[in-house]
C-alpha atoms as a PDB file:
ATOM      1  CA  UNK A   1      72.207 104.037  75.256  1.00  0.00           C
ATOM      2  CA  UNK A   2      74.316 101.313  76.773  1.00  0.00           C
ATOM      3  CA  UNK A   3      76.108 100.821  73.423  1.00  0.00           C
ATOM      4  CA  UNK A   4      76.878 104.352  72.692  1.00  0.00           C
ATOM      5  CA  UNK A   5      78.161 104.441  76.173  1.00  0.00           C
ATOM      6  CA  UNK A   6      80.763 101.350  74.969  1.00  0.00           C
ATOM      7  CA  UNK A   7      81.382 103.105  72.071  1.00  0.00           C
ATOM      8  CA  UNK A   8      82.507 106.049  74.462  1.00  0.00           C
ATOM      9  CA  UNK A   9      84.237 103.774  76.246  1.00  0.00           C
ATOM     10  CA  UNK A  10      86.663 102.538  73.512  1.00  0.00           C
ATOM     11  CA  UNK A  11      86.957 105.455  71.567  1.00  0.00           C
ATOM     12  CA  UNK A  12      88.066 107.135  75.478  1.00  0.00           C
ATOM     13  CA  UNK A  13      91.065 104.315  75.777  1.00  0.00           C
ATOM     14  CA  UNK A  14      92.358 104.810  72.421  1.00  0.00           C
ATOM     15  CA  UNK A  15      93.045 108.287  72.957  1.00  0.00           C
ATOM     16  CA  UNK A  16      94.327 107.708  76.471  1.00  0.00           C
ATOM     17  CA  UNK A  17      96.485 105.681  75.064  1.00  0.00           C
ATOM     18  CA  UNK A  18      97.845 107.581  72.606  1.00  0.00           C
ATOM     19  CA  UNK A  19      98.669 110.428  74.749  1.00  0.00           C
ATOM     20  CA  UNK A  20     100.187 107.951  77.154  1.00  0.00           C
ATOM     21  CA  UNK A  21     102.323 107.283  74.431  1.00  0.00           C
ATOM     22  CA  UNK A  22     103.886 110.588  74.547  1.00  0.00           C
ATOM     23  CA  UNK A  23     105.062 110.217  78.185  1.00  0.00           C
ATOM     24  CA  UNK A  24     107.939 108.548  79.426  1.00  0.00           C
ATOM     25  CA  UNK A  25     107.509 104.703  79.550  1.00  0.00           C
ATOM     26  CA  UNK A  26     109.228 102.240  81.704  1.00  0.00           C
ATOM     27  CA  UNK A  27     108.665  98.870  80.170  1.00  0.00           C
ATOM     28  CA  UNK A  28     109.760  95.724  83.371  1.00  0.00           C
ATOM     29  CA  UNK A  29     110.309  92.043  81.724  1.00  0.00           C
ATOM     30  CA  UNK A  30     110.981  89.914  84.669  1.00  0.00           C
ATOM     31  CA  UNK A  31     113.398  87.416  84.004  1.00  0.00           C
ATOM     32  CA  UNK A  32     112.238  83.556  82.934  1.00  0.00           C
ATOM     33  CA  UNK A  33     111.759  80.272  84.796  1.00  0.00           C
ATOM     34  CA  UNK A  34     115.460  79.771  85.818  1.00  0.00           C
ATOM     35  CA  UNK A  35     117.006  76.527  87.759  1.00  0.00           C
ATOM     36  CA  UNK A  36     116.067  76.147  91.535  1.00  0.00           C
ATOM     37  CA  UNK A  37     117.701  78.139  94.275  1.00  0.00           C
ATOM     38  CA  UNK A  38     119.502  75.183  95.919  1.00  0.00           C
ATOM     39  CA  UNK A  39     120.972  74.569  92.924  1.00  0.00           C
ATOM     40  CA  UNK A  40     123.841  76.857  92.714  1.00  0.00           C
ATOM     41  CA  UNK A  41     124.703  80.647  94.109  1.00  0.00           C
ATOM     42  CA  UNK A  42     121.704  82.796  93.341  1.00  0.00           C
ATOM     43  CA  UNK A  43     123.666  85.225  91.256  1.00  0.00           C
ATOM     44  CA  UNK A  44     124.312  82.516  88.754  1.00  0.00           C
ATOM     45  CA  UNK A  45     121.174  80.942  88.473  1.00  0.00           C
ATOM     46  CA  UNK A  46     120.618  80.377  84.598  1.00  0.00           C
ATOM     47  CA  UNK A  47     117.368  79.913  82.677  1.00  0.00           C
ATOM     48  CA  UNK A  48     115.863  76.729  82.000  1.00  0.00           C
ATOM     49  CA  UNK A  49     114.755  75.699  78.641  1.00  0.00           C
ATOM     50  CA  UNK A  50     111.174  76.835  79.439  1.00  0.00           C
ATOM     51  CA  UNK A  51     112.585  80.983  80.634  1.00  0.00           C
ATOM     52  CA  UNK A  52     114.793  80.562  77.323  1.00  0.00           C
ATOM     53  CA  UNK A  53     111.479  80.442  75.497  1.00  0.00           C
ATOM     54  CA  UNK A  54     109.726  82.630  77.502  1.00  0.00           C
ATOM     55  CA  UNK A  55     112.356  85.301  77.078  1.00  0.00           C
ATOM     56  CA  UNK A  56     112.883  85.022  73.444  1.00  0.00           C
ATOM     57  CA  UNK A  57     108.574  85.359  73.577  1.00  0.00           C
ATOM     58  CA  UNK A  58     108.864  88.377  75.412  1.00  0.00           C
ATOM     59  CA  UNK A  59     111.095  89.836  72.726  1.00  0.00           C
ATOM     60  CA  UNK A  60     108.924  88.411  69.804  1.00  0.00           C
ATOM     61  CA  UNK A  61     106.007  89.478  71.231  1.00  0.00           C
ATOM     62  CA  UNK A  62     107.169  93.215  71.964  1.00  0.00           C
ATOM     63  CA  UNK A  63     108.409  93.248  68.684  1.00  0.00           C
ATOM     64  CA  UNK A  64     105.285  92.370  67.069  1.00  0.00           C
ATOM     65  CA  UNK A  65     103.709  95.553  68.689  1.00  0.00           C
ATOM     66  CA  UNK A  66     105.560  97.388  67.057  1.00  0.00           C
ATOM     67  CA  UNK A  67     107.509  98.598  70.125  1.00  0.00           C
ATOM     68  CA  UNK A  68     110.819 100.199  69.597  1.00  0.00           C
ATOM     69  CA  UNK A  69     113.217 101.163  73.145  1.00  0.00           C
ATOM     70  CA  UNK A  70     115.728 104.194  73.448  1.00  0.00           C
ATOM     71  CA  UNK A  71     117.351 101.881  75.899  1.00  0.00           C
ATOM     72  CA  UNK A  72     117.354  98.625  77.947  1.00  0.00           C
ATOM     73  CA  UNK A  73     119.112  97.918  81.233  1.00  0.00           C
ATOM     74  CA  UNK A  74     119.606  94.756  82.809  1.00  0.00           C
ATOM     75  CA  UNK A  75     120.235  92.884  86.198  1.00  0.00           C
ATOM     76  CA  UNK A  76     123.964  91.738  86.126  1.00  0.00           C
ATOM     77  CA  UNK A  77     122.277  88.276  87.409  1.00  0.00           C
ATOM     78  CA  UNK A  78     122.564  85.083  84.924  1.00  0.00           C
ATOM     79  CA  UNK A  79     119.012  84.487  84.585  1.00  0.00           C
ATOM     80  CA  UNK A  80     118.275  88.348  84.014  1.00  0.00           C
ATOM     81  CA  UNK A  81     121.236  88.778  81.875  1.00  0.00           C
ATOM     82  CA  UNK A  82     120.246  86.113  79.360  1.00  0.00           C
ATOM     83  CA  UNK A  83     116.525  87.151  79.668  1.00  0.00           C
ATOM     84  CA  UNK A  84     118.096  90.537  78.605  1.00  0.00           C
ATOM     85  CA  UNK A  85     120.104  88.959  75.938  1.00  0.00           C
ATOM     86  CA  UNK A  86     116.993  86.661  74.136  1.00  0.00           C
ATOM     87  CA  UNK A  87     114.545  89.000  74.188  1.00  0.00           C
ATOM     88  CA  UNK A  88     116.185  92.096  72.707  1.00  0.00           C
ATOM     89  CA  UNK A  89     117.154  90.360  69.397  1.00  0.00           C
ATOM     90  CA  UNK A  90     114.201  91.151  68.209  1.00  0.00           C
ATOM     91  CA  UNK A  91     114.256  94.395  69.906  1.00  0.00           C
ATOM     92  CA  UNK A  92     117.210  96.055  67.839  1.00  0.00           C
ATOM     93  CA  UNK A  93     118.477  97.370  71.682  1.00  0.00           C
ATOM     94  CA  UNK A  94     121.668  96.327  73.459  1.00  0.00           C
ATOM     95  CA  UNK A  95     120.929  95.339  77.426  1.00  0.00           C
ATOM     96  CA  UNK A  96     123.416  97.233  79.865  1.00  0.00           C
ATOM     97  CA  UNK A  97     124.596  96.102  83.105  1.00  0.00           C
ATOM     98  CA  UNK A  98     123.344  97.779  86.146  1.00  0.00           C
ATOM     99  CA  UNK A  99     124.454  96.856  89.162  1.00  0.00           C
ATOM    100  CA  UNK A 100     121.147  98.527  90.727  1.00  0.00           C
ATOM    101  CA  UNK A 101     118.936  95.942  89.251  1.00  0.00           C
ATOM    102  CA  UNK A 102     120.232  93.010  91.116  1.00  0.00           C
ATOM    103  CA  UNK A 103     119.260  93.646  94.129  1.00  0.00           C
ATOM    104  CA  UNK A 104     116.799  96.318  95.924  1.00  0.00           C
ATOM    105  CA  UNK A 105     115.881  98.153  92.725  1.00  0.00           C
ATOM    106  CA  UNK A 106     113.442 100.545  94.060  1.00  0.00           C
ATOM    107  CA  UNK A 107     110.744 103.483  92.513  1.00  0.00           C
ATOM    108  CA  UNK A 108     113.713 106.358  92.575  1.00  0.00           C
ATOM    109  CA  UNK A 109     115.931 103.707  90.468  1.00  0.00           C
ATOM    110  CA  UNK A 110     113.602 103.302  87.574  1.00  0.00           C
ATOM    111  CA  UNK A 111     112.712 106.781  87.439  1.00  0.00           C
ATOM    112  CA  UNK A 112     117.111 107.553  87.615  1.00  0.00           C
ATOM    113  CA  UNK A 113     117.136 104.818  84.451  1.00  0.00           C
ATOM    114  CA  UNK A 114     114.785 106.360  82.036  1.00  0.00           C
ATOM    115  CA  UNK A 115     115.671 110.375  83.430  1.00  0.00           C
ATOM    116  CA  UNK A 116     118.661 109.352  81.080  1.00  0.00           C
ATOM    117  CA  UNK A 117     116.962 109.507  78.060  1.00  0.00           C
ATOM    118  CA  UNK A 118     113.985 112.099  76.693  1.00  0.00           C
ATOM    119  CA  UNK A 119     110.810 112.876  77.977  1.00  0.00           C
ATOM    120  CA  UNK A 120     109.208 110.669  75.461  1.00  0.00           C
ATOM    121  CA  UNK A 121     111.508 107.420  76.037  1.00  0.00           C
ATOM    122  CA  UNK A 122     110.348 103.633  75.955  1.00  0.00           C
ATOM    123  CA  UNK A 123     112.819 101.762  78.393  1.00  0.00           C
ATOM    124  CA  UNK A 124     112.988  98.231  78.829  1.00  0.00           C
ATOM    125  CA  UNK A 125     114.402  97.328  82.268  1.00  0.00           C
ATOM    126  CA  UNK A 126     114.988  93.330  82.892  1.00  0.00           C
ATOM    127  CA  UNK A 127     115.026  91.795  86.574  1.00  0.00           C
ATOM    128  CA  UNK A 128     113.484  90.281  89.625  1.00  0.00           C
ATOM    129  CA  UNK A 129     110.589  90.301  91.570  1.00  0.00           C
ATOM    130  CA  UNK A 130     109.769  91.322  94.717  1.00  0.00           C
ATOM    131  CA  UNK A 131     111.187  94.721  93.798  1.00  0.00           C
ATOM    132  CA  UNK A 132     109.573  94.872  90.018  1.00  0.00           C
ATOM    133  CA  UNK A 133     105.817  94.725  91.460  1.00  0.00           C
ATOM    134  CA  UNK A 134     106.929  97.207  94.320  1.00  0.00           C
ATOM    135  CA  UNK A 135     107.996  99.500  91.412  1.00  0.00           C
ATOM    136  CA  UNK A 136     104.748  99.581  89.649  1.00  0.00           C
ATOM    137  CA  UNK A 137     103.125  99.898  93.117  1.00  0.00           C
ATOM    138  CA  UNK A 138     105.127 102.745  94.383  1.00  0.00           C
ATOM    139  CA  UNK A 139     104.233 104.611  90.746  1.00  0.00           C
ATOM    140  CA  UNK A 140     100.450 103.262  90.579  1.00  0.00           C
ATOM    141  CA  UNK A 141      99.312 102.410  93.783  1.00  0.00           C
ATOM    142  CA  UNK A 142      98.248  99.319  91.684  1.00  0.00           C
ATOM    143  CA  UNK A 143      99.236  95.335  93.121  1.00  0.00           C
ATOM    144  CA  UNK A 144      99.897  93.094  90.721  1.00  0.00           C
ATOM    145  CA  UNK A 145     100.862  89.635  89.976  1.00  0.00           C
ATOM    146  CA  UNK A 146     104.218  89.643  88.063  1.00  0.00           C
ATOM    147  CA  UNK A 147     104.984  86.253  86.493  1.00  0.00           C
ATOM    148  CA  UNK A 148     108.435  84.965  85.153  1.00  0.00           C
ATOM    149  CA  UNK A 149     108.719  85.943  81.819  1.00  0.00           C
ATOM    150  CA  UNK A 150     105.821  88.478  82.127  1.00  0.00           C
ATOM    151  CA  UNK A 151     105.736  92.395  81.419  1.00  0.00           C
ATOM    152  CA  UNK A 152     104.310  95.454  82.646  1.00  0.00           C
ATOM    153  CA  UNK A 153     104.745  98.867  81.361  1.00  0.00           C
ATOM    154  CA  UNK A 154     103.542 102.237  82.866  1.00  0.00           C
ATOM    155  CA  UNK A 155     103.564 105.922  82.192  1.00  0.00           C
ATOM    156  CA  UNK A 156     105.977 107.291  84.692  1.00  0.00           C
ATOM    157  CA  UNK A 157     106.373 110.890  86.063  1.00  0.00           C
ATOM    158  CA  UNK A 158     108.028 111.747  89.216  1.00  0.00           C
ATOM    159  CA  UNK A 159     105.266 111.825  91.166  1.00  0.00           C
ATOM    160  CA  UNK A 160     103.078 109.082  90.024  1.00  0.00           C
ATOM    161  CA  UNK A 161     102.360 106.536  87.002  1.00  0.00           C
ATOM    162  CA  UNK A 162      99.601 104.536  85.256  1.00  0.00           C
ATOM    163  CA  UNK A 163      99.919 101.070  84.451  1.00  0.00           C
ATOM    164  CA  UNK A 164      99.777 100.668  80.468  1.00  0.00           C
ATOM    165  CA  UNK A 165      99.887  96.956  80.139  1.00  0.00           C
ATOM    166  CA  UNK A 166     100.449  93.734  82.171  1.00  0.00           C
ATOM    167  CA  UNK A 167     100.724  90.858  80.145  1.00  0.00           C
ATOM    168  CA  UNK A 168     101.524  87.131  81.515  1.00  0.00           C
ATOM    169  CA  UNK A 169     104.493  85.043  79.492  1.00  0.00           C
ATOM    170  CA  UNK A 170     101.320  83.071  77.876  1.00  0.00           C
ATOM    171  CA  UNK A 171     100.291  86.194  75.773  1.00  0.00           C
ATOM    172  CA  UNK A 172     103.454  87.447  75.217  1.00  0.00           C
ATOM    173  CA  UNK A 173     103.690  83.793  73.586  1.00  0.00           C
ATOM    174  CA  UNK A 174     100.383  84.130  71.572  1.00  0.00           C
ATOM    175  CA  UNK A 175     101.777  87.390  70.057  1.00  0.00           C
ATOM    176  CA  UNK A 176     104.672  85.967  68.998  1.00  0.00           C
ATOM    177  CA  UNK A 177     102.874  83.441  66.805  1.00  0.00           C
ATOM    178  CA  UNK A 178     101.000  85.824  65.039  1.00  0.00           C
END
């Protein structure tokens, strides 16, 4: 009994999944490890060596899902911008300025970003935290802990959402090596 009820179980997420799939996505990389605030003006805070990997990871490892984005928006920040810039070579998707991002980037934002493409749209959006976890919260009702370099993507309508996948920059970095 309990195994047919795992069975259940799995064959239940895979088809959850897949009809997640044909919902609107909002995909949030938060930018990598970047040099220390009191180094220099925060908008030009650049990545360290470590966030240069970790970005170039997050690409890699999105890649290797097999993901493909209608579209990818970034913070005009350095450390965003250049997250932006690593990870989507191996995306096949040019990052775009927003101004939006930098700053205050709320629930009504993301949901403005990917309105601009079709109802079945995959958007990567690159930026900061506090505001990226109060996005998935606002759509989810779901806290999480949003590392630098790390992902989450969820399901987005206007009223709600459902968090698809959070993944830390250490996974992102095991899928890249396979």
């Amino acid at each position: 009994m309990a195994r047919a009820g795992l069975l259940a179980l799995r064959g239940a997420g895979r088809c959850r999944y897949r009809d997640a799939a044909m919902a609107p996505q909002l995909w949030l990389l938060r930018h990598g490890e970047a040099v220390p605030h009191e180094s220099k003006p925060d908008a030009d805070r650049e990545l360290t060596p470590r966030g240069e990997r970790q970005a170039i990871a997050a690409g890699d490892g999105l890649a290797r899902l097999g993901l493909e984005f209608d579209g990818c928006y970034t913070s005009p920040k350095v450390r965003a911008r250049d997250t932006a810039r690593l990870a989507c070579r191996a995306l096949n998707v040019e990052p775009v300025e927003e101004d939006v991002l930098a700053d205050g980037f709320s629930r009504e934002d993301a949901l403005e970003l990917l309105g601009r493409h079709g109802a079945d749209a995959r958007v990567l959006i690159v930026g900061h935290e506090p505001s990226f976890s109060q996005v998935v919260h606002d759509l989810t009702g779901g806290q999480i802990d949003f590392k630098k370099g790390g992902v989450a993507a969820v399901r987005a309508e206007r009223t709600s959402g459902e968090l698809l996948v959070l993944l830390r920059p250490r996974e992102l970095e095991s899928l890249a090596r396979t």
